[in-house]
PDB file of N, CA and C in Angstrom:
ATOM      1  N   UNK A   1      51.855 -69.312  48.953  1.00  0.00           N
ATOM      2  CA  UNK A   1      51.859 -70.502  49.791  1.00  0.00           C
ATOM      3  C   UNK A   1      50.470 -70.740  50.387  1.00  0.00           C
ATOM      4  N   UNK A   2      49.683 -69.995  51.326  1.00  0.00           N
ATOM      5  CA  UNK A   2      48.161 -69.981  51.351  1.00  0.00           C
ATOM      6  C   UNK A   2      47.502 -70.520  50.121  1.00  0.00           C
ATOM      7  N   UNK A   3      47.091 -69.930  48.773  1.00  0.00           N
ATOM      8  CA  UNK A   3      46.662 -70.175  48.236  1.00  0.00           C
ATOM      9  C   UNK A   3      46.967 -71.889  47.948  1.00  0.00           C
ATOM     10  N   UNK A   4      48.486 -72.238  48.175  1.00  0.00           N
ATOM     11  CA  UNK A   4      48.080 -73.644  47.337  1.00  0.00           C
ATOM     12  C   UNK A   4      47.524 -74.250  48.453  1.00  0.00           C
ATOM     13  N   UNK A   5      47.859 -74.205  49.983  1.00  0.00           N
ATOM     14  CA  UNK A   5      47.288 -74.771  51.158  1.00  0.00           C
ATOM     15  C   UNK A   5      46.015 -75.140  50.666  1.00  0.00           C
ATOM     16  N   UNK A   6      45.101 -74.240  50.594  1.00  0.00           N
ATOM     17  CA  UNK A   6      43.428 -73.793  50.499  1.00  0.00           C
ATOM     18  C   UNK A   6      43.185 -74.612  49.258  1.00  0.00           C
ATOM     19  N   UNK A   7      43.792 -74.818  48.409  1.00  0.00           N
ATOM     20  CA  UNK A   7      43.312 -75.667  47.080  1.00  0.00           C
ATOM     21  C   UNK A   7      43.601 -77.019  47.587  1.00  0.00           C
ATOM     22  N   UNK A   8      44.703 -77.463  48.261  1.00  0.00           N
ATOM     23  CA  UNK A   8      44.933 -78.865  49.007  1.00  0.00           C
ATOM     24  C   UNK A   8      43.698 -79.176  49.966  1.00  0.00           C
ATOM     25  N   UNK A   9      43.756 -77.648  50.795  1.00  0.00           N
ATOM     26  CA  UNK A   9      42.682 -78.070  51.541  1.00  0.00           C
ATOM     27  C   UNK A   9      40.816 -78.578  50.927  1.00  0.00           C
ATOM     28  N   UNK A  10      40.632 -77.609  49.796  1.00  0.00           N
ATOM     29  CA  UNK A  10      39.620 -77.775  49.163  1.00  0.00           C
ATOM     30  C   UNK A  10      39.386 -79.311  48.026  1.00  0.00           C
ATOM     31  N   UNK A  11      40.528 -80.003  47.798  1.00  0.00           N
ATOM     32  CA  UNK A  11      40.494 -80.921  46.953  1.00  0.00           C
ATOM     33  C   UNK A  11      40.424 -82.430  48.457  1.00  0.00           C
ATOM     34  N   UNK A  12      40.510 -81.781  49.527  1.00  0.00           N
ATOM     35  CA  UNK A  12      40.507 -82.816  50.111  1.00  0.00           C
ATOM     36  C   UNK A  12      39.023 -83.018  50.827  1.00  0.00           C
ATOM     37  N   UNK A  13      38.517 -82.043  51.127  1.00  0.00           N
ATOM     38  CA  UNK A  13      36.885 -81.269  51.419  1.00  0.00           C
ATOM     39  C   UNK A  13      35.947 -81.807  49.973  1.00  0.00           C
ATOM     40  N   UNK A  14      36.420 -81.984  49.241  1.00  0.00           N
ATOM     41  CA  UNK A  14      35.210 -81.661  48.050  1.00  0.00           C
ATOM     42  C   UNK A  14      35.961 -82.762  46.765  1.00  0.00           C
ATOM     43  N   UNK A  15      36.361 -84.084  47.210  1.00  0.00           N
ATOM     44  CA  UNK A  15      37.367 -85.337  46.456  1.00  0.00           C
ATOM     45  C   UNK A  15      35.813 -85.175  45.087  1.00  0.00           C
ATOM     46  N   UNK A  16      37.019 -85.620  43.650  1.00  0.00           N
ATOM     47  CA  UNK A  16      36.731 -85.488  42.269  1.00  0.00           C
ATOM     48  C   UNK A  16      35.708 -87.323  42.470  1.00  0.00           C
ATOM     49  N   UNK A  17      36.077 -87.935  43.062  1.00  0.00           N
ATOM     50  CA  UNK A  17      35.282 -89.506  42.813  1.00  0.00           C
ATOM     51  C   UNK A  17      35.311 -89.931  44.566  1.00  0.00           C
ATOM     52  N   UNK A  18      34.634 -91.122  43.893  1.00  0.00           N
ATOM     53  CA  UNK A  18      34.341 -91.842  45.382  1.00  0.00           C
ATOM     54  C   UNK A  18      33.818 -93.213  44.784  1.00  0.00           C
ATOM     55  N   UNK A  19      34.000 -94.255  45.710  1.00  0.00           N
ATOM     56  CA  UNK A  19      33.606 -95.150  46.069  1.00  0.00           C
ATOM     57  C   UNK A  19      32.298 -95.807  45.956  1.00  0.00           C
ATOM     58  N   UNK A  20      32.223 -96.883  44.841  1.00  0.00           N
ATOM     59  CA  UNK A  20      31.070 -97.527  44.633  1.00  0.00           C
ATOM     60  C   UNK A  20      30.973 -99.278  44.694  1.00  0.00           C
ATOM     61  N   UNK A  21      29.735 -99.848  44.649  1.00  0.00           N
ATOM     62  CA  UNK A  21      30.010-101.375  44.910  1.00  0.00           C
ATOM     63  C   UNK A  21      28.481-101.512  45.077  1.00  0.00           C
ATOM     64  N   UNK A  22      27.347-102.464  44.276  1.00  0.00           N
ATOM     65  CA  UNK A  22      26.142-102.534  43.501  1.00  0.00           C
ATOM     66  C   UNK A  22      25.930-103.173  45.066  1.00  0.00           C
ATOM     67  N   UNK A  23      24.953-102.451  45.515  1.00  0.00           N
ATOM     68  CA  UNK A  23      24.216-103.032  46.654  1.00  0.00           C
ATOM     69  C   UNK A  23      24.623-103.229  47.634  1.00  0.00           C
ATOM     70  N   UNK A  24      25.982-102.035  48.221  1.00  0.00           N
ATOM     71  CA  UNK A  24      26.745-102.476  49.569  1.00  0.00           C
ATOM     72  C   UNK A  24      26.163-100.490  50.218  1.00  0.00           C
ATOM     73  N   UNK A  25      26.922-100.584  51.718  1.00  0.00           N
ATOM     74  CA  UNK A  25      26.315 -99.608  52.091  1.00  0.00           C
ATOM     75  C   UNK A  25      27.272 -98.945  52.624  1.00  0.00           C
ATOM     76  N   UNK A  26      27.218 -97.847  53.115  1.00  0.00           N
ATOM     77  CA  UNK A  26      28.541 -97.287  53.603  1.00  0.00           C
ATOM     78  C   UNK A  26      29.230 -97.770  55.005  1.00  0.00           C
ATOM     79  N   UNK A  27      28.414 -98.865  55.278  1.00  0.00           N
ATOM     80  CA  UNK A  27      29.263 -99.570  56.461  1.00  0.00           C
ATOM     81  C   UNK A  27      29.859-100.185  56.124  1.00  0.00           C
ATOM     82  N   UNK A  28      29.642-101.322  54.608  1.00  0.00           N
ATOM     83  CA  UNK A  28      30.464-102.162  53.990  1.00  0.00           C
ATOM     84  C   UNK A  28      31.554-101.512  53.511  1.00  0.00           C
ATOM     85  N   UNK A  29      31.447-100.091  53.022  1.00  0.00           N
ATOM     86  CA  UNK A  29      32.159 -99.060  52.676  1.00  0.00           C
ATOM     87  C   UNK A  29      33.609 -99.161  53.819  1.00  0.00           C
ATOM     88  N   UNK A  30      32.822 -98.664  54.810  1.00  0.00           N
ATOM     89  CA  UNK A  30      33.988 -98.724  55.934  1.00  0.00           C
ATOM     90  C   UNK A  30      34.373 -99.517  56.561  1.00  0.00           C
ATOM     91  N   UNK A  31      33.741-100.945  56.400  1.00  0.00           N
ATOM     92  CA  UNK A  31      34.287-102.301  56.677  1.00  0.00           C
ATOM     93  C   UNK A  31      35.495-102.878  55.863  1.00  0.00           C
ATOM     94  N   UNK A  32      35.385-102.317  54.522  1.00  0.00           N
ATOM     95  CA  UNK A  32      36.400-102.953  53.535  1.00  0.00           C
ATOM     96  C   UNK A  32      37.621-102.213  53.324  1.00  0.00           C
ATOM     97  N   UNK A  33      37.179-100.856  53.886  1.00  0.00           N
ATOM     98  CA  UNK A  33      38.418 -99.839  53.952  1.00  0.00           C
ATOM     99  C   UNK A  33      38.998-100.131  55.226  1.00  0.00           C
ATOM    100  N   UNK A  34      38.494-100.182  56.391  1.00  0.00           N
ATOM    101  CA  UNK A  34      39.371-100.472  57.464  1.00  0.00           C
ATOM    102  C   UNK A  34      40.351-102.319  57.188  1.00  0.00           C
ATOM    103  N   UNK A  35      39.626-103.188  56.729  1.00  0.00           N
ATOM    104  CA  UNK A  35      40.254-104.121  56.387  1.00  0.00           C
ATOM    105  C   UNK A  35      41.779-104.296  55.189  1.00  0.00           C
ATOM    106  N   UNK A  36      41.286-103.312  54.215  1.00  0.00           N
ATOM    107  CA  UNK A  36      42.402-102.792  53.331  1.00  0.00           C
ATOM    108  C   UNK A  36      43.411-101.821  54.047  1.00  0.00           C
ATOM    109  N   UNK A  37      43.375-100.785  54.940  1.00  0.00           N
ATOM    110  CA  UNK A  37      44.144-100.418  55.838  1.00  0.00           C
ATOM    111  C   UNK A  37      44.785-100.944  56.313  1.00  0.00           C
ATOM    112  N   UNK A  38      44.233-102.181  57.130  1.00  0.00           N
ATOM    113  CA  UNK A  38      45.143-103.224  58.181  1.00  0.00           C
ATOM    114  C   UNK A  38      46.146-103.754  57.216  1.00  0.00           C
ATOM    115  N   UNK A  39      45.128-104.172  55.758  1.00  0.00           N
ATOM    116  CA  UNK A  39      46.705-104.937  54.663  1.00  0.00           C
ATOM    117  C   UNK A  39      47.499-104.188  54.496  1.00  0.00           C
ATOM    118  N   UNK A  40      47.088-102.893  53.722  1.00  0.00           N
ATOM    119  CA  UNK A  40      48.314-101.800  53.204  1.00  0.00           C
ATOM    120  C   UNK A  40      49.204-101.705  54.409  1.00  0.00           C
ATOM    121  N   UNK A  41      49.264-101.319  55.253  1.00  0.00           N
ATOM    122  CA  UNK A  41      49.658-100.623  55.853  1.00  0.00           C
ATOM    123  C   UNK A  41      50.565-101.346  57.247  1.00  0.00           C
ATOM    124  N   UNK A  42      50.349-102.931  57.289  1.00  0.00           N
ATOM    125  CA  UNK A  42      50.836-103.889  57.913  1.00  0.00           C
ATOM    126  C   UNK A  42      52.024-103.568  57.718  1.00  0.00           C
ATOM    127  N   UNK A  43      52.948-103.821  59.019  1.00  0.00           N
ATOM    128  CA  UNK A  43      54.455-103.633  58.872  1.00  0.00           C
ATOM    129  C   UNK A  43      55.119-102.660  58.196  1.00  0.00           C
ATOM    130  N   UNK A  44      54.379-101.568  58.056  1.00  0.00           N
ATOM    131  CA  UNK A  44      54.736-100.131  57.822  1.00  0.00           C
ATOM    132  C   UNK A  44      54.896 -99.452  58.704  1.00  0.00           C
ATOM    133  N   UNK A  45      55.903 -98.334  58.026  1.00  0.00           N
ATOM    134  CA  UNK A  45      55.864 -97.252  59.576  1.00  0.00           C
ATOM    135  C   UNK A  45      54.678 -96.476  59.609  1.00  0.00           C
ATOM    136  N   UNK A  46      53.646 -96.921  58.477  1.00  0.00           N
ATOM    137  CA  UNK A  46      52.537 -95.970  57.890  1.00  0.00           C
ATOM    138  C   UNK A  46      52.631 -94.506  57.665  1.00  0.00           C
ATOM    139  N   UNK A  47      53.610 -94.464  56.697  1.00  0.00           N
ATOM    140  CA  UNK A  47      54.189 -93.516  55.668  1.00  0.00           C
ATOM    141  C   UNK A  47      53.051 -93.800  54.632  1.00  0.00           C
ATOM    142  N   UNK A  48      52.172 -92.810  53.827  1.00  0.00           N
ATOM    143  CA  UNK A  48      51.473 -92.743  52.920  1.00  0.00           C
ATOM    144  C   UNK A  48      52.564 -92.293  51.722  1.00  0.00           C
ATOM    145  N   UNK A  49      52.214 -93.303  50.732  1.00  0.00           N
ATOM    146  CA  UNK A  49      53.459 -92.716  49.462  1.00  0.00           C
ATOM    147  C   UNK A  49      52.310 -93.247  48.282  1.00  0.00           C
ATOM    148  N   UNK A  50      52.685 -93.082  47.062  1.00  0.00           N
ATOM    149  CA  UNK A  50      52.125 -92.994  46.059  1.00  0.00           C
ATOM    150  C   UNK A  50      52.089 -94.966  46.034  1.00  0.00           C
ATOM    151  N   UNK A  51      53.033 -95.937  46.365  1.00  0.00           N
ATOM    152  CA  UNK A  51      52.883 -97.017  46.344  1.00  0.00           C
ATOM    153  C   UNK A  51      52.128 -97.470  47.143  1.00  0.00           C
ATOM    154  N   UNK A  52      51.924 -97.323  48.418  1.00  0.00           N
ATOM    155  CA  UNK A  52      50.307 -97.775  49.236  1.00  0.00           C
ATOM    156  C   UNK A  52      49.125 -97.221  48.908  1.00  0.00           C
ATOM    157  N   UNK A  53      49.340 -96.245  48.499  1.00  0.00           N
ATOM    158  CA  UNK A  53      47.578 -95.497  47.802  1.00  0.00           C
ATOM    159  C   UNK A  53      47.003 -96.569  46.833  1.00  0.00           C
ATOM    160  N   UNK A  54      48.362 -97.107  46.181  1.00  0.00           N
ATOM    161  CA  UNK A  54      47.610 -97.978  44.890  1.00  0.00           C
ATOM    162  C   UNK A  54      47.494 -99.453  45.102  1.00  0.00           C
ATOM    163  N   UNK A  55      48.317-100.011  46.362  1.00  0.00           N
ATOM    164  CA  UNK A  55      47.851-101.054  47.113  1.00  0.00           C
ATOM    165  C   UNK A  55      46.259-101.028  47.774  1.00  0.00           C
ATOM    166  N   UNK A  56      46.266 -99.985  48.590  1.00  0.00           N
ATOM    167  CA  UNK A  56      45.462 -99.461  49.120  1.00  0.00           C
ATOM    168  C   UNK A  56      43.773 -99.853  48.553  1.00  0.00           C
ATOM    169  N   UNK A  57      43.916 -99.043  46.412  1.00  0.00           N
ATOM    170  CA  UNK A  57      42.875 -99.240  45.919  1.00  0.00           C
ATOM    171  C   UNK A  57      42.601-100.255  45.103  1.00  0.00           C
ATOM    172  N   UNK A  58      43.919-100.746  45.155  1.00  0.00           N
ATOM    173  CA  UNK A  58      43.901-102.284  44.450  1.00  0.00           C
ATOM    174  C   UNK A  58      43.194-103.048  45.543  1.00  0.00           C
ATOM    175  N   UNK A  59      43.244-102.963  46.228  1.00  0.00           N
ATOM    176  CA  UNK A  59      42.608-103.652  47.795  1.00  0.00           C
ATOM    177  C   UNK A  59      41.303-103.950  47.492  1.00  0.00           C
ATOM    178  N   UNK A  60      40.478-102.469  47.507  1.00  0.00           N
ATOM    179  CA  UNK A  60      39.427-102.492  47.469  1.00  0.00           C
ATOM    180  C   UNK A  60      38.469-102.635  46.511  1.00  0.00           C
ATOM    181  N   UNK A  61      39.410-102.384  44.911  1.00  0.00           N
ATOM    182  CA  UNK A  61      38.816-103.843  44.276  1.00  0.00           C
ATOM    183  C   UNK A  61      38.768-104.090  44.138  1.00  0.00           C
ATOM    184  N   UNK A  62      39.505-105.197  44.384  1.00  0.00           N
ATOM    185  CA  UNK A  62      39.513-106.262  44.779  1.00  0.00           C
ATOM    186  C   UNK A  62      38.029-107.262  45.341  1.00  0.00           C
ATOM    187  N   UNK A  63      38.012-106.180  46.292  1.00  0.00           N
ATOM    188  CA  UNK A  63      36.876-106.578  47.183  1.00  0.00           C
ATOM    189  C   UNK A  63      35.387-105.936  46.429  1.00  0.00           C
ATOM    190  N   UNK A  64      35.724-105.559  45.189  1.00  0.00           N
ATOM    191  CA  UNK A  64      34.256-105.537  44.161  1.00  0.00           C
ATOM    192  C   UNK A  64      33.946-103.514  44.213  1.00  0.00           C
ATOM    193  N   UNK A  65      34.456-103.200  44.765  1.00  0.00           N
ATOM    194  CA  UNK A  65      34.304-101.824  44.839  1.00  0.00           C
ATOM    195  C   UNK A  65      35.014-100.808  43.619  1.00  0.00           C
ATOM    196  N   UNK A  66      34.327-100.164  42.678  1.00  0.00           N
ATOM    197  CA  UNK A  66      34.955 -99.246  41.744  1.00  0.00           C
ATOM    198  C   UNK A  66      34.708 -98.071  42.540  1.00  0.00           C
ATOM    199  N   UNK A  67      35.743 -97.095  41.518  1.00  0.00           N
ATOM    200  CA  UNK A  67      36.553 -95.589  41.900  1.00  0.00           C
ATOM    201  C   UNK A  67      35.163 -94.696  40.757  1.00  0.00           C
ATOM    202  N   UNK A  68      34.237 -94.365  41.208  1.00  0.00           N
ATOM    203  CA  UNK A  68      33.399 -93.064  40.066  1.00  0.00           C
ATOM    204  C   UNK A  68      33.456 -91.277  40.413  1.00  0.00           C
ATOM    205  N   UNK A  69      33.105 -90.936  39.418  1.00  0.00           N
ATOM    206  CA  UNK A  69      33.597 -89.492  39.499  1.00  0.00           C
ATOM    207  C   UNK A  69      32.338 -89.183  40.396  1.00  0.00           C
ATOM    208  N   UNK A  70      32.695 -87.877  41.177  1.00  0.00           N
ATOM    209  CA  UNK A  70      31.229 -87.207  41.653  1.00  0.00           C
ATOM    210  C   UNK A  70      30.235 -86.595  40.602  1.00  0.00           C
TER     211      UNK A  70
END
């Protein structure tokens, strides 16, 4: 049980991709994520489930932002 903790914990410390968008900055970063938050997550009890994650990144790009590996 530890061990899988520590791998959850480590995949969440050290994420496989991240967030890109040609000439924006990481404020736009966190401007477009807090704005996609407010959508996803509107009139939710804000329960994270596998169906808002993909609202979530449909959101963002939406808003011109791709998913790249590290």
């Amino acid at each position: 049980m530890l061990v899988l903790a520590a791998a959850i914990a480590g995949c969440a410390l050290f994420p496989s991709s991240r967030w890109e968008k040609k000439g924006a900055s990481e404020a736009d970063y966190k401007f477009d994520e807090t704005q996609c938050k407010a959508k996803t997550y509107a009139g939710n009890d804000g329960a994270v489930t596998n169906a808002t994650v993909r609202r979530m990144h449909a959101c963002l790009q939406e808003r011109g932002w791709s998913r790249v590996p590290n």
